[in-house]
C-alpha atoms as a PDB file:
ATOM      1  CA  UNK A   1      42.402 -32.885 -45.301  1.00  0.00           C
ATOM      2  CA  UNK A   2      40.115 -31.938 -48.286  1.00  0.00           C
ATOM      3  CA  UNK A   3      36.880 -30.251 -48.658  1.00  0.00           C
ATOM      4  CA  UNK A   4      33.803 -32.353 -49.919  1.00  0.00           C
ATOM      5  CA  UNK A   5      34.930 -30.471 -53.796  1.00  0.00           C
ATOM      6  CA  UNK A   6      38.801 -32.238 -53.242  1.00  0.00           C
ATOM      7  CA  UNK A   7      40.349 -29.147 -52.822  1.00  0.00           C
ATOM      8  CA  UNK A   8      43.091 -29.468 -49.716  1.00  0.00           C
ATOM      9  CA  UNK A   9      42.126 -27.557 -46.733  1.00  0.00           C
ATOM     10  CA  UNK A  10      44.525 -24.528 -46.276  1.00  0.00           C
ATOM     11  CA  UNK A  11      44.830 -21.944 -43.111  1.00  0.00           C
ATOM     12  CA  UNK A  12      43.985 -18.778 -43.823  1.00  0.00           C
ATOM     13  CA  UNK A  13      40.975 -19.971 -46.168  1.00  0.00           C
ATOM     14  CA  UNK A  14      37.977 -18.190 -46.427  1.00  0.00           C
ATOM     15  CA  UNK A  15      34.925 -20.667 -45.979  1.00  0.00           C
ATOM     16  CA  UNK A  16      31.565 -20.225 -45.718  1.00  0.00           C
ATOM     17  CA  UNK A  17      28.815 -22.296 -44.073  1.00  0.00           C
ATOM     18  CA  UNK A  18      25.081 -22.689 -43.251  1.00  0.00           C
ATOM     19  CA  UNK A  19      24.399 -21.759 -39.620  1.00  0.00           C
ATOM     20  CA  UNK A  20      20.513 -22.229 -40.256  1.00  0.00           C
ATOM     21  CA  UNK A  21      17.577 -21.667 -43.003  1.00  0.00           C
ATOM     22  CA  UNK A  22      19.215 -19.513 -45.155  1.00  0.00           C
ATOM     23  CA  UNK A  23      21.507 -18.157 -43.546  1.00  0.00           C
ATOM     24  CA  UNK A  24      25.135 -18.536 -43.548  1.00  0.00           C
ATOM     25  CA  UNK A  25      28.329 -17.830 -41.420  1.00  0.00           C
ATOM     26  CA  UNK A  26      32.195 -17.050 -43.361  1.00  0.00           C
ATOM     27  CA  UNK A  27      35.147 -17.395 -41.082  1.00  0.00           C
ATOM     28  CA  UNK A  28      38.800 -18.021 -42.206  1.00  0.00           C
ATOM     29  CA  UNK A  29      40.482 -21.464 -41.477  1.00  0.00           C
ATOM     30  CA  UNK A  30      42.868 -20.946 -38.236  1.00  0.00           C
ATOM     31  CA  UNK A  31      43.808 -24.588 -37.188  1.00  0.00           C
ATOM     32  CA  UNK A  32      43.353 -28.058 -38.721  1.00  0.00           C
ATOM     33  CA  UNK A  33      42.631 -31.355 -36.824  1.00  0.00           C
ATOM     34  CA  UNK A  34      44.662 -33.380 -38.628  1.00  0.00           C
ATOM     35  CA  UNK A  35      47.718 -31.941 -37.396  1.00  0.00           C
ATOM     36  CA  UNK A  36      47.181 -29.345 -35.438  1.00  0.00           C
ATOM     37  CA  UNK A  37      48.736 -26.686 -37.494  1.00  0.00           C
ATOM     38  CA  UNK A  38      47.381 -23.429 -36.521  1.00  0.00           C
ATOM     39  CA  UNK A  39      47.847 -19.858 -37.184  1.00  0.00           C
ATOM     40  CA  UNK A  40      48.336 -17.433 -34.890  1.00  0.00           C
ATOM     41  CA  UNK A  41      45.939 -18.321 -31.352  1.00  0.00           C
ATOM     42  CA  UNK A  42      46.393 -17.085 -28.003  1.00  0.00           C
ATOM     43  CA  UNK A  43      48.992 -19.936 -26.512  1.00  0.00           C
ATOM     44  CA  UNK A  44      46.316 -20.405 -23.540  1.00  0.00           C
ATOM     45  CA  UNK A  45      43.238 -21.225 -25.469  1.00  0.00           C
ATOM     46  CA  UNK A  46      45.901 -23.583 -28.041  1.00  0.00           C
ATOM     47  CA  UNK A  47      46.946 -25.408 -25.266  1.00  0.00           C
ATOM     48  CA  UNK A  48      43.233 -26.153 -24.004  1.00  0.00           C
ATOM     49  CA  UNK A  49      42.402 -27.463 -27.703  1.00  0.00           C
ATOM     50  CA  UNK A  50      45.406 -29.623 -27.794  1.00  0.00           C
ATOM     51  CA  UNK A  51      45.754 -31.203 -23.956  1.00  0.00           C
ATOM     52  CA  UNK A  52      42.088 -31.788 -24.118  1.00  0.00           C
ATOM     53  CA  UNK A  53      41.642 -32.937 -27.478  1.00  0.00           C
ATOM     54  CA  UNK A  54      38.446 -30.787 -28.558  1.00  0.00           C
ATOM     55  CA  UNK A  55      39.960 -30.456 -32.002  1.00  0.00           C
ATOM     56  CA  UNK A  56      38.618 -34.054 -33.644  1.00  0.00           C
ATOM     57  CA  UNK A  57      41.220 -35.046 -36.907  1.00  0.00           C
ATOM     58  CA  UNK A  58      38.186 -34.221 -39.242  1.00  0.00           C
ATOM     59  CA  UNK A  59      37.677 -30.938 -37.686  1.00  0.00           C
ATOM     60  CA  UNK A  60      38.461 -27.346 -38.093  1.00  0.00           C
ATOM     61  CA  UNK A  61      38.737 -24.717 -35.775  1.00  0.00           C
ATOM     62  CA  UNK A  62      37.653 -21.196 -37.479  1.00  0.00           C
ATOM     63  CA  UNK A  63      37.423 -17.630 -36.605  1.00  0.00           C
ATOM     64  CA  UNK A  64      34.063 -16.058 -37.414  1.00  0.00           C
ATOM     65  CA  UNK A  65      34.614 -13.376 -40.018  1.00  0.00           C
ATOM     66  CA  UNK A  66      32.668 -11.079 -38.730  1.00  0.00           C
ATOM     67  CA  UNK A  67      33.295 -11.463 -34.873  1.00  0.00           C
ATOM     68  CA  UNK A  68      37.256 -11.405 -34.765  1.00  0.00           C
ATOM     69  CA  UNK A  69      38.239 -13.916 -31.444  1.00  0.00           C
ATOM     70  CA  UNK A  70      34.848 -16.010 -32.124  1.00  0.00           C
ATOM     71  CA  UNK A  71      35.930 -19.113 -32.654  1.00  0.00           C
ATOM     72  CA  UNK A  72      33.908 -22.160 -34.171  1.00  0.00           C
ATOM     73  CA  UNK A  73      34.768 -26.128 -34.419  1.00  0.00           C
ATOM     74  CA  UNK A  74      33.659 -27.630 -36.859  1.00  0.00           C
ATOM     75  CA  UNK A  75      33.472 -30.599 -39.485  1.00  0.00           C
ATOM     76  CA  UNK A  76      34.016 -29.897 -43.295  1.00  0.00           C
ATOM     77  CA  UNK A  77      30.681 -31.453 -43.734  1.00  0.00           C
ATOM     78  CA  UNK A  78      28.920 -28.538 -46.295  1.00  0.00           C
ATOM     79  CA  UNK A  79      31.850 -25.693 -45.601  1.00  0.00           C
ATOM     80  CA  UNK A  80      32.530 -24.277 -48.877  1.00  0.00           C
ATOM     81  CA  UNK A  81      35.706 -22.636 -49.905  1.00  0.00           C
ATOM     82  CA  UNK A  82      35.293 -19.092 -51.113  1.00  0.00           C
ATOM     83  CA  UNK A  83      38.859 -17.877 -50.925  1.00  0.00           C
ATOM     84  CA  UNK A  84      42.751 -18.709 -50.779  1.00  0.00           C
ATOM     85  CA  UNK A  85      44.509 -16.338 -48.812  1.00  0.00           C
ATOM     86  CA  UNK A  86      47.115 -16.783 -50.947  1.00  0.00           C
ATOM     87  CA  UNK A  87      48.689 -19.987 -53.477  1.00  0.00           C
ATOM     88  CA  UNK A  88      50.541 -22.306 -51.243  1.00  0.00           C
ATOM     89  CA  UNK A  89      50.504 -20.495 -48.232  1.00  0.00           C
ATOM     90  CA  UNK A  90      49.938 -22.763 -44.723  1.00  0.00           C
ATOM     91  CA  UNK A  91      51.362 -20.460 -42.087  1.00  0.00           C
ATOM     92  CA  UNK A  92      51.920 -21.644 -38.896  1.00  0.00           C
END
């Protein structure tokens, strides 16, 4: 799973994307579609995502920075990568 600029999608990543005319929304990268890897989520909301499939394989799930608990599915369509949480780390 890459972003539109190649670079593979990691968890923890910082993103950033529009939410409307100039304005924007960054959240960090919590769980990917294409696998499911996640980092930490309350077990009762992970199940939900995974026995009901709301988590597409071209999505991401990500926690509003701002809002900690807000979470937001979405595509990688226009989400920009603005930080690594650290090189090579994918926690799960």
């Amino acid at each position: 799973m890459n972003y539109e600029s190649g670079e593979r999608v990691l968890l923890g990543d910082t993103v950033r994307f529009d939410s409307g005319p100039d304005q924007y929304v960054s959240a960090k990268v919590v769980m990917l579609g294409e696998d499911y890897s996640h980092l930490q989520l309350e077990q009762k909301f992970l199940d939900w995502v995974v026995a009901d499939k709301v988590l597409d394989s071209e999505g991401v799930l990500v926690e509003v920075a701002s809002e900690t608990g807000r979470y937001m599915f979405t595509t990688l369509c226009c989400v920009e990568l603005i930080q690594r949480l650290s090189a090579g780390s994918e926690g799960t």
